[in-house]
N, C-alpha and C. Protein backbone atom coordinates (compact mmCIF):
# COMPACT_ATOMS: atom_id res chain seq x y z
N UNK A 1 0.43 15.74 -18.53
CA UNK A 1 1.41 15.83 -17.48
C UNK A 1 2.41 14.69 -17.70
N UNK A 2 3.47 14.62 -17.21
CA UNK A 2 4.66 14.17 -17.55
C UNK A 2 5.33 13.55 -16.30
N UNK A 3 5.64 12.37 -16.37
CA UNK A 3 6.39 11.95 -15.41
C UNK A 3 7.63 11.26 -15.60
N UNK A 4 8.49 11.65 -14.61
CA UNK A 4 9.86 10.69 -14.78
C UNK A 4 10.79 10.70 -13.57
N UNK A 5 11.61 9.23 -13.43
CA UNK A 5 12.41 9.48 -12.69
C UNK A 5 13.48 8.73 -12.88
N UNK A 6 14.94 9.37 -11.84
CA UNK A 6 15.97 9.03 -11.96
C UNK A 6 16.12 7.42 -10.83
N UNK A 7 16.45 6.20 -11.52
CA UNK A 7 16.58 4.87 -10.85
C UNK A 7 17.72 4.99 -10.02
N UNK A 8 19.02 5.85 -10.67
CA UNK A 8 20.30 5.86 -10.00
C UNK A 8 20.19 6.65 -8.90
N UNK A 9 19.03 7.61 -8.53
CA UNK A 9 18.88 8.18 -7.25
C UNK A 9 18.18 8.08 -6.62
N UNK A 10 17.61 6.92 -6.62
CA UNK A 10 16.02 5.85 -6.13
C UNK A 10 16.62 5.10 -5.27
N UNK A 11 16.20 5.07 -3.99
CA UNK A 11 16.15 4.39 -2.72
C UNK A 11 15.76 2.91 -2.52
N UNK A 12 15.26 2.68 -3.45
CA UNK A 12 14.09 1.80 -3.44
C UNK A 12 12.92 1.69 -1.93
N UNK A 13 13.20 2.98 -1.50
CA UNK A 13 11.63 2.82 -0.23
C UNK A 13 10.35 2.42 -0.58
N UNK A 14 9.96 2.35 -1.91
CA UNK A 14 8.95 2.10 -2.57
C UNK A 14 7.34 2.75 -2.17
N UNK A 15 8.12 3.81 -1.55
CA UNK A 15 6.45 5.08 -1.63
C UNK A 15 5.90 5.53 -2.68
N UNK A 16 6.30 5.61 -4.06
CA UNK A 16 5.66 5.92 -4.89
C UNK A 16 4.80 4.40 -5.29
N UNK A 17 5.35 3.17 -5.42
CA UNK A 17 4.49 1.59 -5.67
C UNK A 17 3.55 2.40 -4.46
N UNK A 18 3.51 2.27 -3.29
CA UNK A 18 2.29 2.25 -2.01
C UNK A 18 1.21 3.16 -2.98
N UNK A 19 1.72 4.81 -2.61
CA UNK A 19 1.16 5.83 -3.04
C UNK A 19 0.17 5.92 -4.67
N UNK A 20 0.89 4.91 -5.62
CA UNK A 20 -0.01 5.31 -6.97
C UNK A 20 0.84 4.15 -7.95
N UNK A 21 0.55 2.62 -7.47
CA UNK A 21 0.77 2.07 -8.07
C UNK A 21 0.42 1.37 -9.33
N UNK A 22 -0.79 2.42 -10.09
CA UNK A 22 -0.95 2.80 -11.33
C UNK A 22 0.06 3.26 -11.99
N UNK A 23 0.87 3.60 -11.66
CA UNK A 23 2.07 4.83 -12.40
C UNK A 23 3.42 4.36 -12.14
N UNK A 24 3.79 3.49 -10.84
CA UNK A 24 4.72 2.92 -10.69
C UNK A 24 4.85 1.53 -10.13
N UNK A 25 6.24 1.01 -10.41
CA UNK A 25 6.65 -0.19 -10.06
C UNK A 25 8.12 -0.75 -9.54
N UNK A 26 8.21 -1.31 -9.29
CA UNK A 26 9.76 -1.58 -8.28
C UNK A 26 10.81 -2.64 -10.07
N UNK A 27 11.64 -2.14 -10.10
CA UNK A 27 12.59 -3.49 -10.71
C UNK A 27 12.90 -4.20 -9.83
N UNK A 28 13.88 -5.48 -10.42
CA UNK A 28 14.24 -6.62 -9.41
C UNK A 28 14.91 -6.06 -8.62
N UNK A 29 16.06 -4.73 -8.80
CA UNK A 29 16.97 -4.10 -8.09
C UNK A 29 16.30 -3.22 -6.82
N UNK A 30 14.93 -3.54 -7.13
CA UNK A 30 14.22 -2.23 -6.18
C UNK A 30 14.34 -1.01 -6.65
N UNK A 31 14.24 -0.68 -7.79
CA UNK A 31 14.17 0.95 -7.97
C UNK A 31 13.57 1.05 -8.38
N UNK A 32 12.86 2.53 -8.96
CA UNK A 32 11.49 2.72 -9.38
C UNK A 32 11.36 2.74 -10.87
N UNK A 33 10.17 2.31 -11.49
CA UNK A 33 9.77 2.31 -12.50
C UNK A 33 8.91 2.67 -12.76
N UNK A 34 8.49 3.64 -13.81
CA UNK A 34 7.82 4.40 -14.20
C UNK A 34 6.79 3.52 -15.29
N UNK A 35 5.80 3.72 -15.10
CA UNK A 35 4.68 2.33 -16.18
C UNK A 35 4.04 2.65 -16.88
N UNK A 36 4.10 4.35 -17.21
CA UNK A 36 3.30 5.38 -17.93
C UNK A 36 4.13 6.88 -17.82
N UNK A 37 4.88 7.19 -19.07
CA UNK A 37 5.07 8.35 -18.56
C UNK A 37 4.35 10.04 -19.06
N UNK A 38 3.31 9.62 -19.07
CA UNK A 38 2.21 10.67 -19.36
C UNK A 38 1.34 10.09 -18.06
N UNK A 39 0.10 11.06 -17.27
CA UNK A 39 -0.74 11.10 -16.85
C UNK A 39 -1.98 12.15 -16.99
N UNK A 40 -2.87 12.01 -16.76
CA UNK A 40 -4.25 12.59 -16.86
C UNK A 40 -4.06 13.64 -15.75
N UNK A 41 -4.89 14.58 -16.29
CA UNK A 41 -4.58 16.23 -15.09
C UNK A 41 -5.35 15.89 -14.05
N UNK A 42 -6.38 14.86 -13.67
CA UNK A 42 -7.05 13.95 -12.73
C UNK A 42 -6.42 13.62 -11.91
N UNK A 43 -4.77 13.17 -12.10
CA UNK A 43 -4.14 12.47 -10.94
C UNK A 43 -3.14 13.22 -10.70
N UNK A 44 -2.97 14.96 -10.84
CA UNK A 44 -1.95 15.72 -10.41
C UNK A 44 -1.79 16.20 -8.80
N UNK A 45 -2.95 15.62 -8.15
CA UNK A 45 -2.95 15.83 -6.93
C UNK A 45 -2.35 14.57 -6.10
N UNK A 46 -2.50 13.92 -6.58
CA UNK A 46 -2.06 12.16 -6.06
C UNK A 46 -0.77 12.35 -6.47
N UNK A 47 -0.22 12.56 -7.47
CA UNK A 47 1.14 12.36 -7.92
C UNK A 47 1.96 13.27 -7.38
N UNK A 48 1.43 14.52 -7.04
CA UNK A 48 2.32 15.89 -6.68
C UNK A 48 2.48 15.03 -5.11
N UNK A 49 1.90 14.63 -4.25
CA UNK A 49 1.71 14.03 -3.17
C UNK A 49 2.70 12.82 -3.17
N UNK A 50 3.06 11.71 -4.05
CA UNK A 50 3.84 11.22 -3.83
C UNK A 50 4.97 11.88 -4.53
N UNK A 51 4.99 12.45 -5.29
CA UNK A 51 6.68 13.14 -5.39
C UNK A 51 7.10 13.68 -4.07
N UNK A 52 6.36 14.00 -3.19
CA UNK A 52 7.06 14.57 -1.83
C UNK A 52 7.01 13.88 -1.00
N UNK A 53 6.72 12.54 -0.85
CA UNK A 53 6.75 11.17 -0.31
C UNK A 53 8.44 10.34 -0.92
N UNK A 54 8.64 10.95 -1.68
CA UNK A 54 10.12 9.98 -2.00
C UNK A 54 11.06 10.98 -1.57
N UNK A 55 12.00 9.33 -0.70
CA UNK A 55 13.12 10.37 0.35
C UNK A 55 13.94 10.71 -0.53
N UNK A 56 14.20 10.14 -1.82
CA UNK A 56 15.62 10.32 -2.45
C UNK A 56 15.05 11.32 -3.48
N UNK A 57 13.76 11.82 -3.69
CA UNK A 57 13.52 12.93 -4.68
C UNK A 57 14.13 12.48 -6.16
N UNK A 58 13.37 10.97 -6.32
CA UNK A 58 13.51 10.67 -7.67
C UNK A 58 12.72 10.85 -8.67
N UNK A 59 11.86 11.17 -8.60
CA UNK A 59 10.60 11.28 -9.01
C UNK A 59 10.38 12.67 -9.43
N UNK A 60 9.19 12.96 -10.24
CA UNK A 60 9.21 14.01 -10.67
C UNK A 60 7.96 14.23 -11.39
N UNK A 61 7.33 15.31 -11.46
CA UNK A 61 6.33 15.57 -12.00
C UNK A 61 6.32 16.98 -13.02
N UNK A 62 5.45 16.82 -13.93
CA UNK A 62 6.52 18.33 -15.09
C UNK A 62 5.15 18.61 -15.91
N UNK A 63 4.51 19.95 -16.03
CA UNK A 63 3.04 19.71 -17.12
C UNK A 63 4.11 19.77 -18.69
């Protein structure tokens, strides 16, 4: 599974850091960073869950 997201349409609310901060992280600017962009089919339920937790729909999840 595949993850990625767009920083320029990142809020910085930082629900994805709360939600699965295995996978993400804030820059100094506050936007999101991605810290792995592959994941295990183990955490497609956690991750599908915070992709619909971010207000600005930066995030993304893709098999």
């Amino acid at each position: 599974m595949r993850i990625s997201a767009d920083s320029d349409r990142c809020l910085g609310a930082g629900q994805c850091v709360l939600s699965a901060p295995d996978h993400f992280d804030q820059s100094d600017e506050g936007t999101v960073v991605v810290l792995a962009d592959t994941a295990a089919e183990g955490d497609r339920q956690r991750l599908e869950e915070t992709v619909s937790l971010c207000p600005s729909q930066a995030i993304a999840v893709e098999d």
